[in-house]
C-alpha atoms as a PDB file:
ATOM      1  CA  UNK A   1     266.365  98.427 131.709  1.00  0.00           C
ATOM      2  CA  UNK A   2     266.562  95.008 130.470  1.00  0.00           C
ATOM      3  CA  UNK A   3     264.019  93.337 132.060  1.00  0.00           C
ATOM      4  CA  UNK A   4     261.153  94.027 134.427  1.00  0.00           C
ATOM      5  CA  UNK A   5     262.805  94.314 137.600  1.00  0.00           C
ATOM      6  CA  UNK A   6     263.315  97.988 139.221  1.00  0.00           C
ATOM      7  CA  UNK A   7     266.722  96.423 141.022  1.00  0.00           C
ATOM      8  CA  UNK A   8     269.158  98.012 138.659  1.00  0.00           C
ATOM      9  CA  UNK A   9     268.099 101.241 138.668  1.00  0.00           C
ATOM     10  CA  UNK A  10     267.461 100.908 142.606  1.00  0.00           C
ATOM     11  CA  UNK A  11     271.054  99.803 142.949  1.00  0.00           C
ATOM     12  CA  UNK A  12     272.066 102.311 140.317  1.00  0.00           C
ATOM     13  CA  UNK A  13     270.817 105.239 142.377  1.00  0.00           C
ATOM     14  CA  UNK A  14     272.138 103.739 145.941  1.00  0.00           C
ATOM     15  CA  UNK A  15     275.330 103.668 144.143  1.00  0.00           C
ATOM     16  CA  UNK A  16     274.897 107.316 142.783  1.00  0.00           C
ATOM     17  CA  UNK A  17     273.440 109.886 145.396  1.00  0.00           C
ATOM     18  CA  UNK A  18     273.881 113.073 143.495  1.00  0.00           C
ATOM     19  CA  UNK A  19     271.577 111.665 140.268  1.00  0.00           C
ATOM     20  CA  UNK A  20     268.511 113.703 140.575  1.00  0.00           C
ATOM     21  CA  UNK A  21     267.347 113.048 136.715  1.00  0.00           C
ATOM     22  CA  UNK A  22     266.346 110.109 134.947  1.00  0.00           C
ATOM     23  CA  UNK A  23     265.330 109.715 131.646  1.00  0.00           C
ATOM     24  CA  UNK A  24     262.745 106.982 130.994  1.00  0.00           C
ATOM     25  CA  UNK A  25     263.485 105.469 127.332  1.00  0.00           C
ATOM     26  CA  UNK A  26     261.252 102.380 127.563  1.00  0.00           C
ATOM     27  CA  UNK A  27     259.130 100.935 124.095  1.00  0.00           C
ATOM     28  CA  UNK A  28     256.287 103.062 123.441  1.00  0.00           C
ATOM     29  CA  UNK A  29     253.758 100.410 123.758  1.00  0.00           C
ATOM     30  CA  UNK A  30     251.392  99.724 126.414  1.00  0.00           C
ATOM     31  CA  UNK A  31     253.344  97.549 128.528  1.00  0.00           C
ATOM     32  CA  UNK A  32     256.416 100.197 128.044  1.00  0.00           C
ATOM     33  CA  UNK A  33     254.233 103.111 129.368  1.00  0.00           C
ATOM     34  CA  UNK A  34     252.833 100.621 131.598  1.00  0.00           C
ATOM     35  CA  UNK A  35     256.215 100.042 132.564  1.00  0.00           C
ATOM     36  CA  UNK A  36     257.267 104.082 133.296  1.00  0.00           C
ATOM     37  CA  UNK A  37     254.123 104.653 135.359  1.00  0.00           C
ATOM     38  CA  UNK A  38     255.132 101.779 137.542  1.00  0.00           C
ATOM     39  CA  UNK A  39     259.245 103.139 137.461  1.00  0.00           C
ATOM     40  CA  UNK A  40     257.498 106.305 138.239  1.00  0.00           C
ATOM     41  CA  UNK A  41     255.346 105.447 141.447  1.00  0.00           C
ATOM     42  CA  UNK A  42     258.775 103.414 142.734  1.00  0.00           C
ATOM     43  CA  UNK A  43     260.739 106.548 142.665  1.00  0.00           C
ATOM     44  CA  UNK A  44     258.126 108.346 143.540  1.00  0.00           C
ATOM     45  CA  UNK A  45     258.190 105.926 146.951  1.00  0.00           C
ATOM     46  CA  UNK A  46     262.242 105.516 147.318  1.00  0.00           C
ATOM     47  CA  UNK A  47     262.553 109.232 147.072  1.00  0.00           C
ATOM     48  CA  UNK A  48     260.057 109.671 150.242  1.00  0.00           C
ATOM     49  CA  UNK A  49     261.970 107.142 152.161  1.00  0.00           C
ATOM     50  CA  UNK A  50     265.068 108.893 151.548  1.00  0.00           C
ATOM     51  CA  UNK A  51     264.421 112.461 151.619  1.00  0.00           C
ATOM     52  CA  UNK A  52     265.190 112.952 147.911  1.00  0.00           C
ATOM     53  CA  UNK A  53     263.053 114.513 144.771  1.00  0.00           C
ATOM     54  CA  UNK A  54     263.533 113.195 141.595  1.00  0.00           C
ATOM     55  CA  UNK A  55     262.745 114.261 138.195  1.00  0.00           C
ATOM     56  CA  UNK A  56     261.905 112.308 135.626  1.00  0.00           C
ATOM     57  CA  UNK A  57     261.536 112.841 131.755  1.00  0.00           C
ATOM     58  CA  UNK A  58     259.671 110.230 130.073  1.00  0.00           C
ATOM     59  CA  UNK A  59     261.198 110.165 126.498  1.00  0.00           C
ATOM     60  CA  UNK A  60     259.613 107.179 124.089  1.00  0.00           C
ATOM     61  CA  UNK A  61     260.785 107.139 120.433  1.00  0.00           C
ATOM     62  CA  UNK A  62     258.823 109.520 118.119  1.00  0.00           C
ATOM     63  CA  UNK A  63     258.681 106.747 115.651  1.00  0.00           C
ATOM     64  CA  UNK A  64     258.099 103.063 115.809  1.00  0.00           C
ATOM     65  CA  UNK A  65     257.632 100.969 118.935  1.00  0.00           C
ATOM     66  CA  UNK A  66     261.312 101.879 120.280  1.00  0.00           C
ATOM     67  CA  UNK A  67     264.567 103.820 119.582  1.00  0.00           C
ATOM     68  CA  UNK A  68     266.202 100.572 117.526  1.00  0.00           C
ATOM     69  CA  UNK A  69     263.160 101.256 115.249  1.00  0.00           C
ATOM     70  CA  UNK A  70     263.015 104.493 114.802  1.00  0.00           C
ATOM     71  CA  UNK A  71     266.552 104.410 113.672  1.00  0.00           C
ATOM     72  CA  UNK A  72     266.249 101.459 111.434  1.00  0.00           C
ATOM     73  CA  UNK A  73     263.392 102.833 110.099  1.00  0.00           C
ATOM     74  CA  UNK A  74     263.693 105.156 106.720  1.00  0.00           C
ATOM     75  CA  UNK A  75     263.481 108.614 107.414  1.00  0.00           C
ATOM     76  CA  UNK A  76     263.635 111.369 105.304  1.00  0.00           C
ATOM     77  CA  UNK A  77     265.701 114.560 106.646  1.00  0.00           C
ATOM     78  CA  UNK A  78     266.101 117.854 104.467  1.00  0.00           C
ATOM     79  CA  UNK A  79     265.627 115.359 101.904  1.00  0.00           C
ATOM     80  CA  UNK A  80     267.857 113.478 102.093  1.00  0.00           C
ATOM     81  CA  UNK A  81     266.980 109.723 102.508  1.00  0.00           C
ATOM     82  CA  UNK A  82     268.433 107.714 105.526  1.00  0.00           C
ATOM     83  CA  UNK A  83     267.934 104.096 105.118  1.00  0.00           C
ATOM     84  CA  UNK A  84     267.673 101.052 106.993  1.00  0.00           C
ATOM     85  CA  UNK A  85     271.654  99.830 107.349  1.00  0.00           C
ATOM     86  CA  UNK A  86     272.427  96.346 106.333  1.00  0.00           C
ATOM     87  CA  UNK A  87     274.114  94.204 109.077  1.00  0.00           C
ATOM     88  CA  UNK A  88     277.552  93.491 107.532  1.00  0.00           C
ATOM     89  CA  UNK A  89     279.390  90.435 108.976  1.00  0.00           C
END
């Protein structure tokens, strides 16, 4: 969401009536589940005030603290290594 602040995805929503799904894809750390229990309970409160139900699918990465690391990270698939990519400038 970058940052702490629930604005953009309050704005986000206001802006978008007929989004009824939201996928949480925060770190998957303590202050990122902190983090979707807190996005969770706001909802939770804007969709009582406004008549609404919304579902929401709490998705961390699998692997690593977050998705940038699971996807840097070296992962072996039908064996088949995927490495870390070097930045190229």
């Amino acid at each position: 969401m970058g940052g702490v602040s629930d604005l953009a995805l309050k704005k986000f929503l206001e802006n978008f009536p007929n989004v009824h799904t939201i996928n949480l894809c925060l770190d998957n750390d303590e202050a990122g589940r902190k983090a979707c229990e807190d996005i969770i309970k706001m909802l939770e409160e804007l969709g009582k005030a406004n008549n609404k139900v919304y579902k929401v699918n709490v998705l961390p990465a699998k692997l690593g603290k977050d998705y940038n690391e699971m996807l840097m990270a070296e992962v072996e698939t039908d064996g088949t290594k995927v490495k870390k990519q070097k930045e190229v400038r």
